[in-house]
PDBML (XML) file of the C-alpha atoms, coordinates in Angstrom:
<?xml version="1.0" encoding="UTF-8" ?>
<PDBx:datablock datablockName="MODEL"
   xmlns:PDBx="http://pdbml.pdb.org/schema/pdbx-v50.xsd"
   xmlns:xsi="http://www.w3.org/2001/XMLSchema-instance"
   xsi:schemaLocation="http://pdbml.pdb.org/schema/pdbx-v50.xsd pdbx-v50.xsd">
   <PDBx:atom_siteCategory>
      <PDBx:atom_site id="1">
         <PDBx:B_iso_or_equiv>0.00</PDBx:B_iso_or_equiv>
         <PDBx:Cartn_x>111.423</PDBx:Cartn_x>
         <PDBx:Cartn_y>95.806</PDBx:Cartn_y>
         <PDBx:Cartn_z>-91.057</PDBx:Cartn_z>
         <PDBx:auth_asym_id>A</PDBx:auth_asym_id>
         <PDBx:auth_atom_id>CA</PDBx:auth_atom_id>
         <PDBx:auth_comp_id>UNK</PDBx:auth_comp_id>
         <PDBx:auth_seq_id>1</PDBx:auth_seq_id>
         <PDBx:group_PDB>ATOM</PDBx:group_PDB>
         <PDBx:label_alt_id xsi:nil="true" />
         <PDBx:label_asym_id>A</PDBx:label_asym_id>
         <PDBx:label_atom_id>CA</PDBx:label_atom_id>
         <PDBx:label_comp_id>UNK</PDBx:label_comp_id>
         <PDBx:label_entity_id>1</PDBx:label_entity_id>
         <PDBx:label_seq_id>1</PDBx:label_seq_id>
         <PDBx:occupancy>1.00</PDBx:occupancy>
         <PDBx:pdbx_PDB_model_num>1</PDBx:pdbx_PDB_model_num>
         <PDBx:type_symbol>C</PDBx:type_symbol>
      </PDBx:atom_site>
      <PDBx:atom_site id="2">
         <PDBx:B_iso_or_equiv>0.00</PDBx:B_iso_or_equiv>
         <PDBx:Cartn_x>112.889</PDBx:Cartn_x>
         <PDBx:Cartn_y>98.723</PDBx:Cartn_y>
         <PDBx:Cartn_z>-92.761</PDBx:Cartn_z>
         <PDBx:auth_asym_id>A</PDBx:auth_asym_id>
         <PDBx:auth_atom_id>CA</PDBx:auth_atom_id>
         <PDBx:auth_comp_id>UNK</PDBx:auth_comp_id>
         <PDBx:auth_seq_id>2</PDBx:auth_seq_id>
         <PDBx:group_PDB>ATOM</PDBx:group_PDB>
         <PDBx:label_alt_id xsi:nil="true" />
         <PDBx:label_asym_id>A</PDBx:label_asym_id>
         <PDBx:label_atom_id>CA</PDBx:label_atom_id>
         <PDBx:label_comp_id>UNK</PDBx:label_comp_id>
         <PDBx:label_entity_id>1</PDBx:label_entity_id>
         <PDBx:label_seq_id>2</PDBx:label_seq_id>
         <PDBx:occupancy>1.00</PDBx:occupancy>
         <PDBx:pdbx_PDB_model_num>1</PDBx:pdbx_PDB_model_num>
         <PDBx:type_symbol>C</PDBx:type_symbol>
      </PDBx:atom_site>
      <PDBx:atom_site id="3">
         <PDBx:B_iso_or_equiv>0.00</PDBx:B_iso_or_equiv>
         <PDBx:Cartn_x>114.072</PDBx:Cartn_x>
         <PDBx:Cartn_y>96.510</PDBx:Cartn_y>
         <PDBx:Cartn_z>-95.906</PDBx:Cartn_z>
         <PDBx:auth_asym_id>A</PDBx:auth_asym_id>
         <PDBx:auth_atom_id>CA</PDBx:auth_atom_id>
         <PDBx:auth_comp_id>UNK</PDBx:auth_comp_id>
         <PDBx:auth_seq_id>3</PDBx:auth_seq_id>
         <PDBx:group_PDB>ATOM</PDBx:group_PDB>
         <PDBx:label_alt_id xsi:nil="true" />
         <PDBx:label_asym_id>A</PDBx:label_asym_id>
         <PDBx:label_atom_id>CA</PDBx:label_atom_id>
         <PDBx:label_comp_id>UNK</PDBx:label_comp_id>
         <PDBx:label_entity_id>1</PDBx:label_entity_id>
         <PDBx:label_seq_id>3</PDBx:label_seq_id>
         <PDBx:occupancy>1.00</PDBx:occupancy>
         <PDBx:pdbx_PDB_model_num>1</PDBx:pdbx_PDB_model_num>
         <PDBx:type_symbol>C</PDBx:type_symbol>
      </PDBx:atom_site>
      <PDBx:atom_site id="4">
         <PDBx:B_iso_or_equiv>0.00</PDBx:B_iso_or_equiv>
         <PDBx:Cartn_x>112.424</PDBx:Cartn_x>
         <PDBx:Cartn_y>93.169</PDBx:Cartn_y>
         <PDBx:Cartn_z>-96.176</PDBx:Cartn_z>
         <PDBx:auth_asym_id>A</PDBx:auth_asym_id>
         <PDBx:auth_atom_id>CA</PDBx:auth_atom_id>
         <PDBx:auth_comp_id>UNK</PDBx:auth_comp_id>
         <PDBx:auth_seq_id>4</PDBx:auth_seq_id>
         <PDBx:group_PDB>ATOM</PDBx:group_PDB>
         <PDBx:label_alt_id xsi:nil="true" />
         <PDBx:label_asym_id>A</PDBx:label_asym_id>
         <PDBx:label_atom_id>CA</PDBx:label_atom_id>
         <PDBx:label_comp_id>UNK</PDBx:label_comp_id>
         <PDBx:label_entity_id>1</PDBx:label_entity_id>
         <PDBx:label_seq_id>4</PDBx:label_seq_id>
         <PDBx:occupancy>1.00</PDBx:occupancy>
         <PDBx:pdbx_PDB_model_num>1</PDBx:pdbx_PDB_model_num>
         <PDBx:type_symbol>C</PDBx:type_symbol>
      </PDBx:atom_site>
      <PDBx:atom_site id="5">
         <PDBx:B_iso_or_equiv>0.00</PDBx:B_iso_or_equiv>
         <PDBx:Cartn_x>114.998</PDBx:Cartn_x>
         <PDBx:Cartn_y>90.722</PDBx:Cartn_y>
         <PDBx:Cartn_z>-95.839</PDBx:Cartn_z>
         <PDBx:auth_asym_id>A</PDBx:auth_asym_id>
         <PDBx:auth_atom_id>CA</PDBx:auth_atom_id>
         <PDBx:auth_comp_id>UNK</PDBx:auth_comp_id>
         <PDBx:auth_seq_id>5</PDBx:auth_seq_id>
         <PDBx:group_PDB>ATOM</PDBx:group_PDB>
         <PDBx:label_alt_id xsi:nil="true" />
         <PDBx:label_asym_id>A</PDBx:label_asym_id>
         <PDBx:label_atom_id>CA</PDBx:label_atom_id>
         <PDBx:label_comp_id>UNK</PDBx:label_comp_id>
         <PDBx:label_entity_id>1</PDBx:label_entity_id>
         <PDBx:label_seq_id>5</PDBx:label_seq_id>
         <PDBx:occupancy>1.00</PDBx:occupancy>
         <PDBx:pdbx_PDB_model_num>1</PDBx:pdbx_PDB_model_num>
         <PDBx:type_symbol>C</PDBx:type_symbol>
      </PDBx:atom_site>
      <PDBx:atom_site id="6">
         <PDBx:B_iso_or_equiv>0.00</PDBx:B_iso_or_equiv>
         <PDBx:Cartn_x>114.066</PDBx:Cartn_x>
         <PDBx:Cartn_y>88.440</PDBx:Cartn_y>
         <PDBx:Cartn_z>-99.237</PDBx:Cartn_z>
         <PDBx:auth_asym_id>A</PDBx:auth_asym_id>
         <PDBx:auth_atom_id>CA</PDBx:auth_atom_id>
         <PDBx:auth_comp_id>UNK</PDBx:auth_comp_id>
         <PDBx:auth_seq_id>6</PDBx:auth_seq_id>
         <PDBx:group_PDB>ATOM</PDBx:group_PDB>
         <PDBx:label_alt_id xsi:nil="true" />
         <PDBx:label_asym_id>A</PDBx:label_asym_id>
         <PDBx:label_atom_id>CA</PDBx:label_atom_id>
         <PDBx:label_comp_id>UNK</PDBx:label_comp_id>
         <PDBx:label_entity_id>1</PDBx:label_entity_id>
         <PDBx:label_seq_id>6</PDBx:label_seq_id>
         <PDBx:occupancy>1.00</PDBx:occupancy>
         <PDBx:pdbx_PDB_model_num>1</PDBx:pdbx_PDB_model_num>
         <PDBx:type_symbol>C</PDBx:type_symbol>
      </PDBx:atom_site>
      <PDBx:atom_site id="7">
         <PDBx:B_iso_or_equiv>0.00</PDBx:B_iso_or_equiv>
         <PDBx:Cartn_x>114.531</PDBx:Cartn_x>
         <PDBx:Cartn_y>92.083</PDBx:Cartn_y>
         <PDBx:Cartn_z>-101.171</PDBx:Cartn_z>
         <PDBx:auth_asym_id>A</PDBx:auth_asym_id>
         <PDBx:auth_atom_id>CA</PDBx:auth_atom_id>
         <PDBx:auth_comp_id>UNK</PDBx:auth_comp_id>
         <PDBx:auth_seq_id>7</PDBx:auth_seq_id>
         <PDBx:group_PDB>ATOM</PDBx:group_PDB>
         <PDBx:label_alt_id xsi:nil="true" />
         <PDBx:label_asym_id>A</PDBx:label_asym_id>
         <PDBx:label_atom_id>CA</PDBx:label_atom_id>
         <PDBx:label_comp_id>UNK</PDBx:label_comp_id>
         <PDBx:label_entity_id>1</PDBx:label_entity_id>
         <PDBx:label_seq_id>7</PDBx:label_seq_id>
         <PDBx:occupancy>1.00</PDBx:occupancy>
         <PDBx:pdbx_PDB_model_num>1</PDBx:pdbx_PDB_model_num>
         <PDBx:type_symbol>C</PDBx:type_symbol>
      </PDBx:atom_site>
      <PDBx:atom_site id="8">
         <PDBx:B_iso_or_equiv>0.00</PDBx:B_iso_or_equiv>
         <PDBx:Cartn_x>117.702</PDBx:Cartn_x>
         <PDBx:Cartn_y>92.129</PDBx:Cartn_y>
         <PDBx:Cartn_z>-99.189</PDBx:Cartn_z>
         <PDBx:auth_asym_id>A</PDBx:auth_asym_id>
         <PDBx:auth_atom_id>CA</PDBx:auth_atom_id>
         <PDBx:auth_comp_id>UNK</PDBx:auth_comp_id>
         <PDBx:auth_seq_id>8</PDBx:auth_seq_id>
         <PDBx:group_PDB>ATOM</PDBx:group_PDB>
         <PDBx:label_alt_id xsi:nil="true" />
         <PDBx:label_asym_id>A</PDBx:label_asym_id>
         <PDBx:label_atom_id>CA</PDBx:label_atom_id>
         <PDBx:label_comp_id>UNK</PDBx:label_comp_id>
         <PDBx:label_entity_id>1</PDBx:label_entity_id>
         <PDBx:label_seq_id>8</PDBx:label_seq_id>
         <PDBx:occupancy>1.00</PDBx:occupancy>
         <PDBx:pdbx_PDB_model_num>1</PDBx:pdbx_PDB_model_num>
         <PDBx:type_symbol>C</PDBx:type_symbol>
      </PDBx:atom_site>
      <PDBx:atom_site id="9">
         <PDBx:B_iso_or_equiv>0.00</PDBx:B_iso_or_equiv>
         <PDBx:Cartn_x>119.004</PDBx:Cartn_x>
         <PDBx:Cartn_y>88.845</PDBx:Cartn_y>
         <PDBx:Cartn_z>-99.942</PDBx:Cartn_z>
         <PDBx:auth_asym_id>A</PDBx:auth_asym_id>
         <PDBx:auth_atom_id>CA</PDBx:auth_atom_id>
         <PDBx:auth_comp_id>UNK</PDBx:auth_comp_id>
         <PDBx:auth_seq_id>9</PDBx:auth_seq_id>
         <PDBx:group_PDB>ATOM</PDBx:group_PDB>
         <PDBx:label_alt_id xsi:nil="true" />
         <PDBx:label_asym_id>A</PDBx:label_asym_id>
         <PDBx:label_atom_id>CA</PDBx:label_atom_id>
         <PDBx:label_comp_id>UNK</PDBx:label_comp_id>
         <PDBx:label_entity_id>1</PDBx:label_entity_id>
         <PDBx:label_seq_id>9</PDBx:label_seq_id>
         <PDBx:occupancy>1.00</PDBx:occupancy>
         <PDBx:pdbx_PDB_model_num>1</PDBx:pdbx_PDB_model_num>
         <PDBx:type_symbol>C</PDBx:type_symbol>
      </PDBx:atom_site>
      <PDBx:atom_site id="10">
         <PDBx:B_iso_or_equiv>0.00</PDBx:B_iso_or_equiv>
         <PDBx:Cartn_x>117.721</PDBx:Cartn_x>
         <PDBx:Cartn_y>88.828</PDBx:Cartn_y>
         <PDBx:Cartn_z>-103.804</PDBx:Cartn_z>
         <PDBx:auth_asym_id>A</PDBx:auth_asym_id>
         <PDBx:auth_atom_id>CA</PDBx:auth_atom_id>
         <PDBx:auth_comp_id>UNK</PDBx:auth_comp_id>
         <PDBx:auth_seq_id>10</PDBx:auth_seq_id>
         <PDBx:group_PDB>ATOM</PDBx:group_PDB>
         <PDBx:label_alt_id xsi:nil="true" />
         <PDBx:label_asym_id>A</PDBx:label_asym_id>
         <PDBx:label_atom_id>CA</PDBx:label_atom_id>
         <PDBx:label_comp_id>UNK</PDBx:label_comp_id>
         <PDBx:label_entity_id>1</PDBx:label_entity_id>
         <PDBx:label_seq_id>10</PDBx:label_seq_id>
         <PDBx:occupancy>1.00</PDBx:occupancy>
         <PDBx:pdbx_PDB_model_num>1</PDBx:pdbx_PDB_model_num>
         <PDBx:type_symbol>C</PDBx:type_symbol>
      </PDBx:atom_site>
      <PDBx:atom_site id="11">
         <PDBx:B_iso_or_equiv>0.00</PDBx:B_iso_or_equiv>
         <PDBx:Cartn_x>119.988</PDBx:Cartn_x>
         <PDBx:Cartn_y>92.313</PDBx:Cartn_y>
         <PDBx:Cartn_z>-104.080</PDBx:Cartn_z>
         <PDBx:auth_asym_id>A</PDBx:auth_asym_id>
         <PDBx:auth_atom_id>CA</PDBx:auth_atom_id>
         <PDBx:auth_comp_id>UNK</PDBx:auth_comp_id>
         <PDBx:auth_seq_id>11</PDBx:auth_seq_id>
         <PDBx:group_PDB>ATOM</PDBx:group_PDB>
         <PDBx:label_alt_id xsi:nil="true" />
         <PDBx:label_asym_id>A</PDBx:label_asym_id>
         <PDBx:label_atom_id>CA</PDBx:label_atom_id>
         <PDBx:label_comp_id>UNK</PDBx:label_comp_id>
         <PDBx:label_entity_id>1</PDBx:label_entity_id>
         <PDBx:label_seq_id>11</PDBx:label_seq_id>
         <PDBx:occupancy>1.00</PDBx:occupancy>
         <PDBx:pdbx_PDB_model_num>1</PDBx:pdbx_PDB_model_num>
         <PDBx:type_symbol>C</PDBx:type_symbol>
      </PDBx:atom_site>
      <PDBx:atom_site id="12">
         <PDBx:B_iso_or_equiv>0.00</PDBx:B_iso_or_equiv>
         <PDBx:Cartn_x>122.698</PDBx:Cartn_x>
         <PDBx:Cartn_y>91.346</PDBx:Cartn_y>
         <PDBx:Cartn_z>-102.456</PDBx:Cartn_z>
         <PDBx:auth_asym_id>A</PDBx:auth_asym_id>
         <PDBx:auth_atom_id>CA</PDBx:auth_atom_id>
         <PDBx:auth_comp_id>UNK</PDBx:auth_comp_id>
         <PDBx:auth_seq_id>12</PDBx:auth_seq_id>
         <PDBx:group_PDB>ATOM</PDBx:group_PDB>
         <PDBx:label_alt_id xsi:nil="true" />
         <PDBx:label_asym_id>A</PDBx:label_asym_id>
         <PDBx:label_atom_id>CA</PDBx:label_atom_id>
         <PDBx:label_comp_id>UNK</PDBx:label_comp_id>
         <PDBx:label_entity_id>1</PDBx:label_entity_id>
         <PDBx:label_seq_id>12</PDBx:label_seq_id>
         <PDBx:occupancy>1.00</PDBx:occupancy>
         <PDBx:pdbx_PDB_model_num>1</PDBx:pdbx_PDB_model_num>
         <PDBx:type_symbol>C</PDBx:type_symbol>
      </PDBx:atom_site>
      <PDBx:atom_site id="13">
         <PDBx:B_iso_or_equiv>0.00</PDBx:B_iso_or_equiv>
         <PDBx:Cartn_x>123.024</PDBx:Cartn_x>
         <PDBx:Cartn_y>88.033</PDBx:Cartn_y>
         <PDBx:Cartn_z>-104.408</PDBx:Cartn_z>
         <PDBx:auth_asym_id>A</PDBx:auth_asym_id>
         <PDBx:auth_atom_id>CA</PDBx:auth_atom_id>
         <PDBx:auth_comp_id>UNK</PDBx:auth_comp_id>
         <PDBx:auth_seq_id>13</PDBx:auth_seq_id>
         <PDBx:group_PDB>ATOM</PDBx:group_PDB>
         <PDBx:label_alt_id xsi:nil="true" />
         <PDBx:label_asym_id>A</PDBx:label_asym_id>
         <PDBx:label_atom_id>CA</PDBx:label_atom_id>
         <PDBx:label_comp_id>UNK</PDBx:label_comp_id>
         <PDBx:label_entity_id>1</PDBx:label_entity_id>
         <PDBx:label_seq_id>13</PDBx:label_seq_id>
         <PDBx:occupancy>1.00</PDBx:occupancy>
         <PDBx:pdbx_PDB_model_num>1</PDBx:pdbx_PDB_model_num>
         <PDBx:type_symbol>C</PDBx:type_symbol>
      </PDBx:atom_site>
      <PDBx:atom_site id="14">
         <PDBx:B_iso_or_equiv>0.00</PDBx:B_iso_or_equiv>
         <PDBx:Cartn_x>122.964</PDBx:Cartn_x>
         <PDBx:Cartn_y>89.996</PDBx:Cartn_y>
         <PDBx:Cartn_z>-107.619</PDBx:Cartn_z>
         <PDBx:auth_asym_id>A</PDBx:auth_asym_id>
         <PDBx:auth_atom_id>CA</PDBx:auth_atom_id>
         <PDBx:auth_comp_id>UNK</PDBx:auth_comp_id>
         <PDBx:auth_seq_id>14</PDBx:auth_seq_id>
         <PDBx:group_PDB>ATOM</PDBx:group_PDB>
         <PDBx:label_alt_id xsi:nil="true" />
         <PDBx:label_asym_id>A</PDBx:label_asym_id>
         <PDBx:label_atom_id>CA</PDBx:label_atom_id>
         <PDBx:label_comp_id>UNK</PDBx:label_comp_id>
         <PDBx:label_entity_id>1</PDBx:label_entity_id>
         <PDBx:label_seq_id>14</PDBx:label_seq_id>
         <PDBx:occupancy>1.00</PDBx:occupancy>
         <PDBx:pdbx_PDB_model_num>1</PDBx:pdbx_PDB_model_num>
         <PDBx:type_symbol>C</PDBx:type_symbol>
      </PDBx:atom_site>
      <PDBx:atom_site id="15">
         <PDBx:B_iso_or_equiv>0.00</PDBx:B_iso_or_equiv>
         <PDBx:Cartn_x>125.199</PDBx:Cartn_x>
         <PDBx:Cartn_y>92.441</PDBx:Cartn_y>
         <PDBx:Cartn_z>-106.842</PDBx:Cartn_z>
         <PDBx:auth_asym_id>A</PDBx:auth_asym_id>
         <PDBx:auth_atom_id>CA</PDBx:auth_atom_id>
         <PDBx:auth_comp_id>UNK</PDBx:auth_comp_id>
         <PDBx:auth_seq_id>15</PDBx:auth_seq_id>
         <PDBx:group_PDB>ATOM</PDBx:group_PDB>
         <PDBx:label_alt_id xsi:nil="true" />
         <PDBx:label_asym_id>A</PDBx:label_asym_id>
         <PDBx:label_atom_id>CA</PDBx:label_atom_id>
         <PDBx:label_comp_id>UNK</PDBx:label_comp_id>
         <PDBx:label_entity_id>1</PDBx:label_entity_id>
         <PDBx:label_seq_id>15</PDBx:label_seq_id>
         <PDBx:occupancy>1.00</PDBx:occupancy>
         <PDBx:pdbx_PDB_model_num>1</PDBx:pdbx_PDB_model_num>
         <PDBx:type_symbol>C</PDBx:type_symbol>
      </PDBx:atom_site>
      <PDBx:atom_site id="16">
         <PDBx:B_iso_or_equiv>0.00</PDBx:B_iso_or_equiv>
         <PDBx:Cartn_x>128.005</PDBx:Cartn_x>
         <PDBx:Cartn_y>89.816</PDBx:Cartn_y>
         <PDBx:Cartn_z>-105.435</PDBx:Cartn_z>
         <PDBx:auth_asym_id>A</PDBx:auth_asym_id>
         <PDBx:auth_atom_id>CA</PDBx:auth_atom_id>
         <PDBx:auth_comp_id>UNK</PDBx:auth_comp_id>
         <PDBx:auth_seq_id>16</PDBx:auth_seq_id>
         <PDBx:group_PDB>ATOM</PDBx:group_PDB>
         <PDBx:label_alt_id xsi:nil="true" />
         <PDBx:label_asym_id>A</PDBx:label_asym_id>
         <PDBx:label_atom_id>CA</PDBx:label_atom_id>
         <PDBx:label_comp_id>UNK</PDBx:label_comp_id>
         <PDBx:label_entity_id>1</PDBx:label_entity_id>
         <PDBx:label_seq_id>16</PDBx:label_seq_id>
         <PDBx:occupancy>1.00</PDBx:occupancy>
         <PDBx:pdbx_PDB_model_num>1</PDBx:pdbx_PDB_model_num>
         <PDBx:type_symbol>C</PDBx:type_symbol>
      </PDBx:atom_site>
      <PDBx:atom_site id="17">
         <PDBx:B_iso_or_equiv>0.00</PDBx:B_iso_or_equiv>
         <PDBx:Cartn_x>127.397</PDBx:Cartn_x>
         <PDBx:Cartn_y>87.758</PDBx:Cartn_y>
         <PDBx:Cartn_z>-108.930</PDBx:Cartn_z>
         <PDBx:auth_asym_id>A</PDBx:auth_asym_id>
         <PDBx:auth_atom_id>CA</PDBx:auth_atom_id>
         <PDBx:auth_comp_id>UNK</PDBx:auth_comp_id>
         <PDBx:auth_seq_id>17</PDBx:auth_seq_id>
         <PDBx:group_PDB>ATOM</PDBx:group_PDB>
         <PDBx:label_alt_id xsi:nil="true" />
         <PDBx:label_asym_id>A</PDBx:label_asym_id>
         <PDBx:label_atom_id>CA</PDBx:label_atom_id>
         <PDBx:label_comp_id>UNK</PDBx:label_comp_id>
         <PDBx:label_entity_id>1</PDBx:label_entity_id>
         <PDBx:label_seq_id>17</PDBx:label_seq_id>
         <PDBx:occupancy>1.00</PDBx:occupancy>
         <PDBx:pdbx_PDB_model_num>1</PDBx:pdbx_PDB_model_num>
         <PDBx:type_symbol>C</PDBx:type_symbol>
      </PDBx:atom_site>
      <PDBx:atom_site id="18">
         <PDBx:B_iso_or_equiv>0.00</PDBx:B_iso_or_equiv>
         <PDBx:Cartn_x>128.035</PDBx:Cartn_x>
         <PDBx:Cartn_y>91.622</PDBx:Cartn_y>
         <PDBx:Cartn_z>-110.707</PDBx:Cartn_z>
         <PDBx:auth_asym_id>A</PDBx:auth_asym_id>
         <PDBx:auth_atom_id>CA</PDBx:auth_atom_id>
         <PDBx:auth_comp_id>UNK</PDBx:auth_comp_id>
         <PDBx:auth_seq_id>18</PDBx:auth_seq_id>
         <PDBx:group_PDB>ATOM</PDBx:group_PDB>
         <PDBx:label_alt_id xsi:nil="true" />
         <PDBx:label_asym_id>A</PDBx:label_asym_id>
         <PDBx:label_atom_id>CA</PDBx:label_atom_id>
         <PDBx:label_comp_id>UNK</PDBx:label_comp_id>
         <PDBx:label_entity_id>1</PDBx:label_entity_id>
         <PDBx:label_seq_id>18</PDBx:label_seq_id>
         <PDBx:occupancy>1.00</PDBx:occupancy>
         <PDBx:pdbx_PDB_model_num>1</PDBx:pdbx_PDB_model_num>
         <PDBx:type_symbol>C</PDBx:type_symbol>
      </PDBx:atom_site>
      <PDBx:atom_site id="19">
         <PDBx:B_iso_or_equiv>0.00</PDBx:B_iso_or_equiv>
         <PDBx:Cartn_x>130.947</PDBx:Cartn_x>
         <PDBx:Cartn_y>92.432</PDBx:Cartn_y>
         <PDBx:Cartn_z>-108.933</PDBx:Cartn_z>
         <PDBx:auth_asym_id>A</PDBx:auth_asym_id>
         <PDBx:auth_atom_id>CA</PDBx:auth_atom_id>
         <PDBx:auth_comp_id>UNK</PDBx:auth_comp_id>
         <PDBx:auth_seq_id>19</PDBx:auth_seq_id>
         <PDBx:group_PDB>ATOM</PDBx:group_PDB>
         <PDBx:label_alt_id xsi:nil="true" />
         <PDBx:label_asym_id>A</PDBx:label_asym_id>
         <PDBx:label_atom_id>CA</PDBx:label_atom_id>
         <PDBx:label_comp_id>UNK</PDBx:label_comp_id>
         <PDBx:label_entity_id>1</PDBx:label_entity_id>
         <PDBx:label_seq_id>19</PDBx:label_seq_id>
         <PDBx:occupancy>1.00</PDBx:occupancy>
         <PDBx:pdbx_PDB_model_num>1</PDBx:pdbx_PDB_model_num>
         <PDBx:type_symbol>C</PDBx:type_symbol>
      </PDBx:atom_site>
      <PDBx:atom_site id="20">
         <PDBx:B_iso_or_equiv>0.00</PDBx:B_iso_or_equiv>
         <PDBx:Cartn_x>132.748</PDBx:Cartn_x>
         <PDBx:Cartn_y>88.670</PDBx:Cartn_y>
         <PDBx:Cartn_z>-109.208</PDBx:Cartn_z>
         <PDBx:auth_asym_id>A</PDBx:auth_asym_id>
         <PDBx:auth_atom_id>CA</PDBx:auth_atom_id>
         <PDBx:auth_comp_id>UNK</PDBx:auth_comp_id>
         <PDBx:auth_seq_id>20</PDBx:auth_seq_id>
         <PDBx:group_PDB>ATOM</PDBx:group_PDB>
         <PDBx:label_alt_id xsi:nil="true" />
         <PDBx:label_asym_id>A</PDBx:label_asym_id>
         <PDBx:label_atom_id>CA</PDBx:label_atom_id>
         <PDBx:label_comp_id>UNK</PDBx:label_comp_id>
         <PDBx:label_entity_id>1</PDBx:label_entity_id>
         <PDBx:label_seq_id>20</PDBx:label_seq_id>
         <PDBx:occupancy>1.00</PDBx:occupancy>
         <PDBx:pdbx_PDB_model_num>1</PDBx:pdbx_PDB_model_num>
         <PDBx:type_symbol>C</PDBx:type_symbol>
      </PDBx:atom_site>
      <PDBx:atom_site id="21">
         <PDBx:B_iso_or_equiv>0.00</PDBx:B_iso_or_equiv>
         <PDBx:Cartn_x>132.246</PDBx:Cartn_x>
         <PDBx:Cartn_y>88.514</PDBx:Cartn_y>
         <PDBx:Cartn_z>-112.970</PDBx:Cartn_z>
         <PDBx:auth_asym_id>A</PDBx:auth_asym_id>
         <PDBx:auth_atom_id>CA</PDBx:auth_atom_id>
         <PDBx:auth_comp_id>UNK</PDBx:auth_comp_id>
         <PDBx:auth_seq_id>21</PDBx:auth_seq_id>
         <PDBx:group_PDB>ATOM</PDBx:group_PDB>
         <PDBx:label_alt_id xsi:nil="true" />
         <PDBx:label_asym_id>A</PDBx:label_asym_id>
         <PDBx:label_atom_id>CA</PDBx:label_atom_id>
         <PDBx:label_comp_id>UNK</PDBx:label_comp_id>
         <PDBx:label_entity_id>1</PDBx:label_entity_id>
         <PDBx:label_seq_id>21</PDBx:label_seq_id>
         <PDBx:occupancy>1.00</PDBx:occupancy>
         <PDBx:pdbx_PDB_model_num>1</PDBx:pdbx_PDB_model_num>
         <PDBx:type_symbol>C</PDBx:type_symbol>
      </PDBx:atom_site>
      <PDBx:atom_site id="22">
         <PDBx:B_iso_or_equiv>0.00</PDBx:B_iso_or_equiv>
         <PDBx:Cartn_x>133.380</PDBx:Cartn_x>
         <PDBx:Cartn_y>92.123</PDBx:Cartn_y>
         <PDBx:Cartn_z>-113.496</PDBx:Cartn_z>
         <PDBx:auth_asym_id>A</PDBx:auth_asym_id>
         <PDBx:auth_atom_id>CA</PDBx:auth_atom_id>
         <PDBx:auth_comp_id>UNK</PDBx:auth_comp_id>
         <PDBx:auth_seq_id>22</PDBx:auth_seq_id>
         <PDBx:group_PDB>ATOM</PDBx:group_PDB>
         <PDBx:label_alt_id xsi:nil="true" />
         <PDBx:label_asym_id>A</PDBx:label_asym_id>
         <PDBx:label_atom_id>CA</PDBx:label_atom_id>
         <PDBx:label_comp_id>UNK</PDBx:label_comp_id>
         <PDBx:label_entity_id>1</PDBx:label_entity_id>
         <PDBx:label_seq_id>22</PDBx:label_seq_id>
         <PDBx:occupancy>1.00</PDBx:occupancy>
         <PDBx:pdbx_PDB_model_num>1</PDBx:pdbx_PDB_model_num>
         <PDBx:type_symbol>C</PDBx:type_symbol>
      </PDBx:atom_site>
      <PDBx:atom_site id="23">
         <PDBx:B_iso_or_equiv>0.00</PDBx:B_iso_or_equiv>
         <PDBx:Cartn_x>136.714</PDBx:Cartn_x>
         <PDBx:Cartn_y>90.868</PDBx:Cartn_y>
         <PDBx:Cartn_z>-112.004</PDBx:Cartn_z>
         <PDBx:auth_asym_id>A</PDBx:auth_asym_id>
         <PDBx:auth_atom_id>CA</PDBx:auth_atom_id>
         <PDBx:auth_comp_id>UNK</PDBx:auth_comp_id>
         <PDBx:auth_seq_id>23</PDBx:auth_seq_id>
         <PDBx:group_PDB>ATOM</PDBx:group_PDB>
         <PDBx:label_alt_id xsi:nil="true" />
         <PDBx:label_asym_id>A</PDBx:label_asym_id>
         <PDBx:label_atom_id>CA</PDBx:label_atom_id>
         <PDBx:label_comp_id>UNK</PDBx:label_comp_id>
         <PDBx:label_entity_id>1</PDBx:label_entity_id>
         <PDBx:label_seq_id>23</PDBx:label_seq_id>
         <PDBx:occupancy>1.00</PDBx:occupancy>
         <PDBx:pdbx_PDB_model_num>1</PDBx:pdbx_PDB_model_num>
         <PDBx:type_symbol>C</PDBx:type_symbol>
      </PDBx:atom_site>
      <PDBx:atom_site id="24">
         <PDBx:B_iso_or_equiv>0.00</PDBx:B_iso_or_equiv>
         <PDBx:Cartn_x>137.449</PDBx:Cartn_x>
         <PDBx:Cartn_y>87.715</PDBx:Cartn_y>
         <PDBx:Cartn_z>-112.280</PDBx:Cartn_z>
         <PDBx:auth_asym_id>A</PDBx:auth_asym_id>
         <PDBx:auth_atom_id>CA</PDBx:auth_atom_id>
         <PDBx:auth_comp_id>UNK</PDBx:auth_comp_id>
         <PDBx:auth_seq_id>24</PDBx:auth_seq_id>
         <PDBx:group_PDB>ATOM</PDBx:group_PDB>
         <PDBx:label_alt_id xsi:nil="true" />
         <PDBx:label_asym_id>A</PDBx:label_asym_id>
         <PDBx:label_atom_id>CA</PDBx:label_atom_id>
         <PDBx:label_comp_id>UNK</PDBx:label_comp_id>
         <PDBx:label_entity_id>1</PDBx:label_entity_id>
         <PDBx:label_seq_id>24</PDBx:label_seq_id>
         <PDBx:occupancy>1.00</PDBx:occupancy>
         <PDBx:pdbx_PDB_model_num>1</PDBx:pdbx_PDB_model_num>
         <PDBx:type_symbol>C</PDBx:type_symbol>
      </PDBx:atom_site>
   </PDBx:atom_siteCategory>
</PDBx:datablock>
């Protein structure tokens, strides 16, 4: 797979927590 989907999941989870405490 081009990204491995555990890498995937790890940065998408810490992006989503980023972006919901930035703004709310």
């Amino acid at each position: 797979p081009i990204v491995k989907p555990e890498v995937a999941i790890k940065v998408f989870n810490v992006l989503t927590q980023n972006i919901s405490s930035s703004k709310y």
